[in-house]
Protein backbone atom coordinates (compact mmCIF):
# COMPACT_ATOMS: atom_id res chain seq x y z
CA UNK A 1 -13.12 -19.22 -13.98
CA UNK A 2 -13.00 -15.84 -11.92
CA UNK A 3 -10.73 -13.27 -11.43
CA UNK A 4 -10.26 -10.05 -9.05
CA UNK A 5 -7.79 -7.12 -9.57
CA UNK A 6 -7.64 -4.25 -7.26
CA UNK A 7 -5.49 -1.07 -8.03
CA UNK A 8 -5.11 1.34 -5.03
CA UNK A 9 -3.33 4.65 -5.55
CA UNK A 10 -3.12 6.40 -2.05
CA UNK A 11 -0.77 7.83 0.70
CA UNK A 12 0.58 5.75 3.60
CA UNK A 13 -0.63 6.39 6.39
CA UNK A 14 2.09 5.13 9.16
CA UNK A 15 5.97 3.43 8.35
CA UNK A 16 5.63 -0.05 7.78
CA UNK A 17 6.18 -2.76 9.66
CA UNK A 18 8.43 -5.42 8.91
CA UNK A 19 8.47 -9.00 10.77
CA UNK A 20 9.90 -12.35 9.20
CA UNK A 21 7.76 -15.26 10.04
CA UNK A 22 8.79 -18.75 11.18
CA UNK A 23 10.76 -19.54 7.73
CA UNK A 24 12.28 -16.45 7.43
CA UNK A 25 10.24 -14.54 4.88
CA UNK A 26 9.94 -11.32 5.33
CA UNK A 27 6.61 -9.21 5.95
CA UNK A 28 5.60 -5.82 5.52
CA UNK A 29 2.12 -4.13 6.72
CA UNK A 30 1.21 -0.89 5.44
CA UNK A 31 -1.75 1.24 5.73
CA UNK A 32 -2.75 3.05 2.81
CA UNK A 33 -5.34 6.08 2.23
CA UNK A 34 -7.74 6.91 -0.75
CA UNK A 35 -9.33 10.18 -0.49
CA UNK A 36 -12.77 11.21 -2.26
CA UNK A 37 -13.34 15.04 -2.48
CA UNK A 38 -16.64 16.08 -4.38
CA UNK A 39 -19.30 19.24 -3.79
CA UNK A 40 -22.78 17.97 -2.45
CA UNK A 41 -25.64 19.56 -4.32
CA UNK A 42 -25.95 22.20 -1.50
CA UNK A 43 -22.53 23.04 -2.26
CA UNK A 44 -20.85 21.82 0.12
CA UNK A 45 -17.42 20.00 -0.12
CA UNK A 46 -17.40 16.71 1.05
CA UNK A 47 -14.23 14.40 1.84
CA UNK A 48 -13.86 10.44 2.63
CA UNK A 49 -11.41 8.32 3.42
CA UNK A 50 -10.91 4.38 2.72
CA UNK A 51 -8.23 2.88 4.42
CA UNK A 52 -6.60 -0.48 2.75
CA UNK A 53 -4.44 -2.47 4.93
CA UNK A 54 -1.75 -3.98 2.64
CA UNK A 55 0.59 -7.24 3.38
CA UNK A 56 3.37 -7.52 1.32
CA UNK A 57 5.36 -10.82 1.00
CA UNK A 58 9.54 -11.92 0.53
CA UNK A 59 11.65 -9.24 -1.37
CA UNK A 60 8.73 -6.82 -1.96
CA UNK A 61 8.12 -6.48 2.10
CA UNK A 62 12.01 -5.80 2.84
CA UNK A 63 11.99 -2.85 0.08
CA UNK A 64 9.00 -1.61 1.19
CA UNK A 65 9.50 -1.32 4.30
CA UNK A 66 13.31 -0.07 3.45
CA UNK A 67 12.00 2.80 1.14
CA UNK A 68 8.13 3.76 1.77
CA UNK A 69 7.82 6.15 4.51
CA UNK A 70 4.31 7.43 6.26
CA UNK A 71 3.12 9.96 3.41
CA UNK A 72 4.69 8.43 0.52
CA UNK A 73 2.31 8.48 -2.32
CA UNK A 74 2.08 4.65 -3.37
CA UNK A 75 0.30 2.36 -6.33
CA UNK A 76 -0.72 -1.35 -5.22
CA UNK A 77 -1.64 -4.15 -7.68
CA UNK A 78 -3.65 -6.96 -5.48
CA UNK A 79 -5.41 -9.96 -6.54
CA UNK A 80 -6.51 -11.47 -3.11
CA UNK A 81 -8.96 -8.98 -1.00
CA UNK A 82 -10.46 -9.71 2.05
CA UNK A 83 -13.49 -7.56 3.89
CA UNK A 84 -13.34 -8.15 7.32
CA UNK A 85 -16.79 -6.42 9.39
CA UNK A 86 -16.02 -5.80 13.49
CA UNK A 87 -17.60 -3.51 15.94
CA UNK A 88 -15.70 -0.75 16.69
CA UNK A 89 -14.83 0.15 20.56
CA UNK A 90 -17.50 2.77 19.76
CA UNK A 91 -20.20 0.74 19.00
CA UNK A 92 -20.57 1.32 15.44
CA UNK A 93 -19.92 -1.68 12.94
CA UNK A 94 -16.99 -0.68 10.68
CA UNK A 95 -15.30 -2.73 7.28
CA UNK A 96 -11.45 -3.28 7.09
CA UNK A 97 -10.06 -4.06 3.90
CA UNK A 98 -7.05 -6.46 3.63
CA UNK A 99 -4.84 -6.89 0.79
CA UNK A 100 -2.12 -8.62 -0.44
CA UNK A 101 -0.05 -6.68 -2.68
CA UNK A 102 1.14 -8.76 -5.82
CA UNK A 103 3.46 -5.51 -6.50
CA UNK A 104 4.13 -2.31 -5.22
CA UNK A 105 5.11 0.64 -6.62
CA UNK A 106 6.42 3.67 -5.61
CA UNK A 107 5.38 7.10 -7.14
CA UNK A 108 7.02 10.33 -7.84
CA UNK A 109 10.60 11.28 -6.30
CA UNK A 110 12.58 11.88 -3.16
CA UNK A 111 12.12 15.20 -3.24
CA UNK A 112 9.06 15.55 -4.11
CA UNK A 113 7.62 16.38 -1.05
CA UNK A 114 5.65 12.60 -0.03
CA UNK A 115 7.91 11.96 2.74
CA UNK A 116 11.49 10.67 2.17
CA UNK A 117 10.80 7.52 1.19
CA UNK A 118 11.97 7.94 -2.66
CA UNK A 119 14.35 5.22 -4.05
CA UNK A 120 17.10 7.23 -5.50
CA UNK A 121 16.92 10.93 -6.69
CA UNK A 122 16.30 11.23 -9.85
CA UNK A 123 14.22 7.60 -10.23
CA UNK A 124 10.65 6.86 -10.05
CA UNK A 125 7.92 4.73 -10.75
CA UNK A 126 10.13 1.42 -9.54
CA UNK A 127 7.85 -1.55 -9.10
CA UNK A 128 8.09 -4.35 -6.89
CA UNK A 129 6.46 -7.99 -7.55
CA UNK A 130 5.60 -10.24 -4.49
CA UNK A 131 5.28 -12.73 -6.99
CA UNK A 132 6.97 -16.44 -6.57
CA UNK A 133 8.62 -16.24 -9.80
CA UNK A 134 10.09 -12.69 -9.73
CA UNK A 135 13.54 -12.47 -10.42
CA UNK A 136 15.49 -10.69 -7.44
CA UNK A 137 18.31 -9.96 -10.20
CA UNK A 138 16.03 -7.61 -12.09
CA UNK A 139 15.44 -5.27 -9.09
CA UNK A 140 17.34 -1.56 -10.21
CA UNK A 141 19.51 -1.45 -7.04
């Protein structure tokens, strides 16, 4: 037996994008950004950037792309990641990382300063499961 869980804590990096697809369920894109910062032994401070592309599925893709706003400071639980290698218009071969979020959730507050994509002032930390057998009744709102 195997197993793979991915955690990604980052910012979005554009709104999403919702579409529903030939039965109706609804699907969210999002782009989301981990950045690195560390000092080099010369001293210098270095900075990277990984860019995750996330798919959400059902209920989770219509609140995420009701609520999460470019900027929003996010945390995604995946299960099923895909590396995908292309040459860039460029010329240099670059990676893209594609997820499928099992949940979602979103961090900190709407006025916190990540955009205005909070839930409701005063709540954080709500989580949303992609998950077949999540109960839509549960959700806070």
């Amino acid at each position: 037996m195997s197993y793979q869980q991915l955690i990604i804590v980052g910012n979005v990096g554009r709104d999403p994008e919702l579409r529903y697809v030939g039965s109706g369920v609804a699907v969210t894109d999002i782009s989301v950004a981990v950045a690195k910062k560390w000092t080099d032994a010369q001293g210098n401070k270095q900075e990277t950037t990984t860019w995750y592309k996330v798919t959400c599925w059902r209920k989770t893709a219509e609140i995420v792309a009701q609520y999460v706003r470019k900027g929003k400071q996010v945390l995604v639980s995946a299960s099923q990641i895909e590396v995908e290698s292309y040459q860039a218009r460029d010329g240099q071969n670059r990676v893209q990382i594609k997820v499928t979020a099992d949940s979602v959730q979103l961090l900190g507050t709407r006025g916190d300063g990540n955009g205005d994509g909070g839930v409701e002032d005063g709540q954080t930390d709500a989580v949303y499961s992609s998950k077949p057998d999540n109960n839509d009744a549960d959700i806070p709102f």
